[in-house]
Protein backbone atom coordinates (compact mmCIF):
# COMPACT_ATOMS: atom_id res chain seq x y z
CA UNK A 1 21.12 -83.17 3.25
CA UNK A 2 22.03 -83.89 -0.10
CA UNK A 3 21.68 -82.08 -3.15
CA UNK A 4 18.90 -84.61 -4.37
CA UNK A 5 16.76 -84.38 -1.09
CA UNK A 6 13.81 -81.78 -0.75
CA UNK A 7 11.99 -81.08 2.78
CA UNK A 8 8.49 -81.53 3.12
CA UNK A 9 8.01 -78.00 3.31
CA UNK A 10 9.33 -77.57 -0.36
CA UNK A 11 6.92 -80.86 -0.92
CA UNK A 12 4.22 -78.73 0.47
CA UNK A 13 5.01 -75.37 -0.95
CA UNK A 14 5.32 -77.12 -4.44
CA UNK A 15 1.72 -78.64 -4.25
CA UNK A 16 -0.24 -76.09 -2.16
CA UNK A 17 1.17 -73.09 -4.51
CA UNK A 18 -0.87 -70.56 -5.36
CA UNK A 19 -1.67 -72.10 -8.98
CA UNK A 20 -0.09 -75.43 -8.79
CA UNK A 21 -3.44 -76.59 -6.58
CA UNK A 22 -5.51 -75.44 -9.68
CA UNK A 23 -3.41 -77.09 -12.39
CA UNK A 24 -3.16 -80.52 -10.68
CA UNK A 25 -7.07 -80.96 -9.95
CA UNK A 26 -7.22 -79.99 -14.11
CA UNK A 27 -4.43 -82.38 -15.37
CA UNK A 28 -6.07 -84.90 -12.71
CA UNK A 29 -8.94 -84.95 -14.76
CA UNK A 30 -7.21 -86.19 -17.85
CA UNK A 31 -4.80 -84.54 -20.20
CA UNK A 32 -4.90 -80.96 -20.80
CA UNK A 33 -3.73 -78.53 -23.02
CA UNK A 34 -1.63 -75.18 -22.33
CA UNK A 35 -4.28 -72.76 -23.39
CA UNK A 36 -7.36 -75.19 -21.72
CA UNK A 37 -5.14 -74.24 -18.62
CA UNK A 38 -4.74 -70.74 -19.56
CA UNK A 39 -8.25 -70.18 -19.92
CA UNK A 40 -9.55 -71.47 -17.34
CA UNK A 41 -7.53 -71.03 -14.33
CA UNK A 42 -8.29 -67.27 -13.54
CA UNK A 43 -5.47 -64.46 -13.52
CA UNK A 44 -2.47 -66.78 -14.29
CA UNK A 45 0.05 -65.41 -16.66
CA UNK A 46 1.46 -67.12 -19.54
CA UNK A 47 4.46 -66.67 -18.20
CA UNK A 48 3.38 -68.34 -14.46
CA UNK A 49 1.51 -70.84 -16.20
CA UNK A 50 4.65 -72.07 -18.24
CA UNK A 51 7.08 -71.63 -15.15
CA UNK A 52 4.39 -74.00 -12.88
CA UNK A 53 4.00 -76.61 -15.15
CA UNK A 54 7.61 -76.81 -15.98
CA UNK A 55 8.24 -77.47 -12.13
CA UNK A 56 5.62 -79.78 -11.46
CA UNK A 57 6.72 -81.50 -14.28
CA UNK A 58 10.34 -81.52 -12.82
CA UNK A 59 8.92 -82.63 -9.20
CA UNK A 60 7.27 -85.94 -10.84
CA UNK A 61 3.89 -84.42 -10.90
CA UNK A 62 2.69 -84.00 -14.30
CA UNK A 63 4.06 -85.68 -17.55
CA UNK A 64 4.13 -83.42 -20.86
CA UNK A 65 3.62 -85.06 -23.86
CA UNK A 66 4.77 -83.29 -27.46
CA UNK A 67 2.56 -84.33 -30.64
CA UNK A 68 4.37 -84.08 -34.01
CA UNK A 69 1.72 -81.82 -35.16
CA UNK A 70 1.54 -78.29 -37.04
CA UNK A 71 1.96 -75.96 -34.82
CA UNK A 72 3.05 -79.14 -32.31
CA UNK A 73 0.60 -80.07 -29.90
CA UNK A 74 1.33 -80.38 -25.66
CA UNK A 75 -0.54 -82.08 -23.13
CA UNK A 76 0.03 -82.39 -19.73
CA UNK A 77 -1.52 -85.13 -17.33
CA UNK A 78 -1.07 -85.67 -13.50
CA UNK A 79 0.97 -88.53 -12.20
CA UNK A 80 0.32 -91.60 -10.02
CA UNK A 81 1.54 -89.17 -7.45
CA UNK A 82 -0.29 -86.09 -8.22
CA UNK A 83 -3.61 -88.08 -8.26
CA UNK A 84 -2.72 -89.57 -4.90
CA UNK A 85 -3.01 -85.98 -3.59
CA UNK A 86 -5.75 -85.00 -5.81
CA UNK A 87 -8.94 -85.71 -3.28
CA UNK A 88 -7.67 -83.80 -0.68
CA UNK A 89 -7.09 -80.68 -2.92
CA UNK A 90 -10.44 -81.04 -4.34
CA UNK A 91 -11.23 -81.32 -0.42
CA UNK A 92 -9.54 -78.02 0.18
CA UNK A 93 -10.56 -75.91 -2.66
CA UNK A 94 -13.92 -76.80 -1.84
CA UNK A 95 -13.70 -76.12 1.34
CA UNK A 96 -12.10 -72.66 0.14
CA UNK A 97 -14.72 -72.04 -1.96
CA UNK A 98 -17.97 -73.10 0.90
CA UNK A 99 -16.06 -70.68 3.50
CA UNK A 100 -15.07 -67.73 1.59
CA UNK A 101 -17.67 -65.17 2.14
CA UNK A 102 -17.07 -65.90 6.15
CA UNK A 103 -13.75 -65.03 5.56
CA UNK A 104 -14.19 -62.09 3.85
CA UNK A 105 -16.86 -60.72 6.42
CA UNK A 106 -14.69 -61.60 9.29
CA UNK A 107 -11.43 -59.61 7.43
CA UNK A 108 -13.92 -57.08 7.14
CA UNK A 109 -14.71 -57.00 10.85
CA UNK A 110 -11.44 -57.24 11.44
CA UNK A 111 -9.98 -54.67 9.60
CA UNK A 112 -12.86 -52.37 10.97
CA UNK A 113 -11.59 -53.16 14.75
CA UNK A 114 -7.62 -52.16 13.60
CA UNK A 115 -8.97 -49.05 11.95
CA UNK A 116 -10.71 -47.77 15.55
């Protein structure tokens, strides 16, 4: 493999990440702004927030655009490519988000079997 070659399993890490999911369905949307980001993708750091966006920017994913503005302005939009994946993360988080109070009752039961 060379040095220029990725596996799908980085593909897949890369896109499923923890926060990268969140960011593409946003920037999918139309462009968005650092702080739109910041505020409304829950418990990101600043410092997460600017290390994601810098690699889905370097996988092809999102293009940043600078403004010549005072302070300067950045906006970041998905790709063709990031909006071909875009319905089936909007699939999955809402999936996520229909199933997660099973989930947490059956960690719960769970977790109460290990304990006996």
């Amino acid at each position: 493999m060379t040095e220029d070659e990725c596996t799908a399993r980085e593909v897949l890490d890369r896109v499923g990440g923890k926060w990268s999911i969140a960011i593409i369905v946003a920037a999918a949307l139309g462009p968005v702004r650092f702080t739109e980001l910041e505020r409304s993708i829950d418990g990101i750091s600043r410092r997460m927030l600017a290390l994601t966006l810098r690699n889905l920017e370097r996988d092809g994913l999102l293009t940043r655009t600078v403004y010549p503005t005072v302070p300067p302005r950045v906006e970041y939009v998905a790709t063709d490519l990031a909006r071909e994946i875009y319905d089936a993360l909007v699939t999955l988080t809402t999936w996520a988000e229909r199933h997660r109070a099973e989930i947490a009752a059956a960690r719960a039961a769970y977790d109460r079997r290990a304990v006996s």
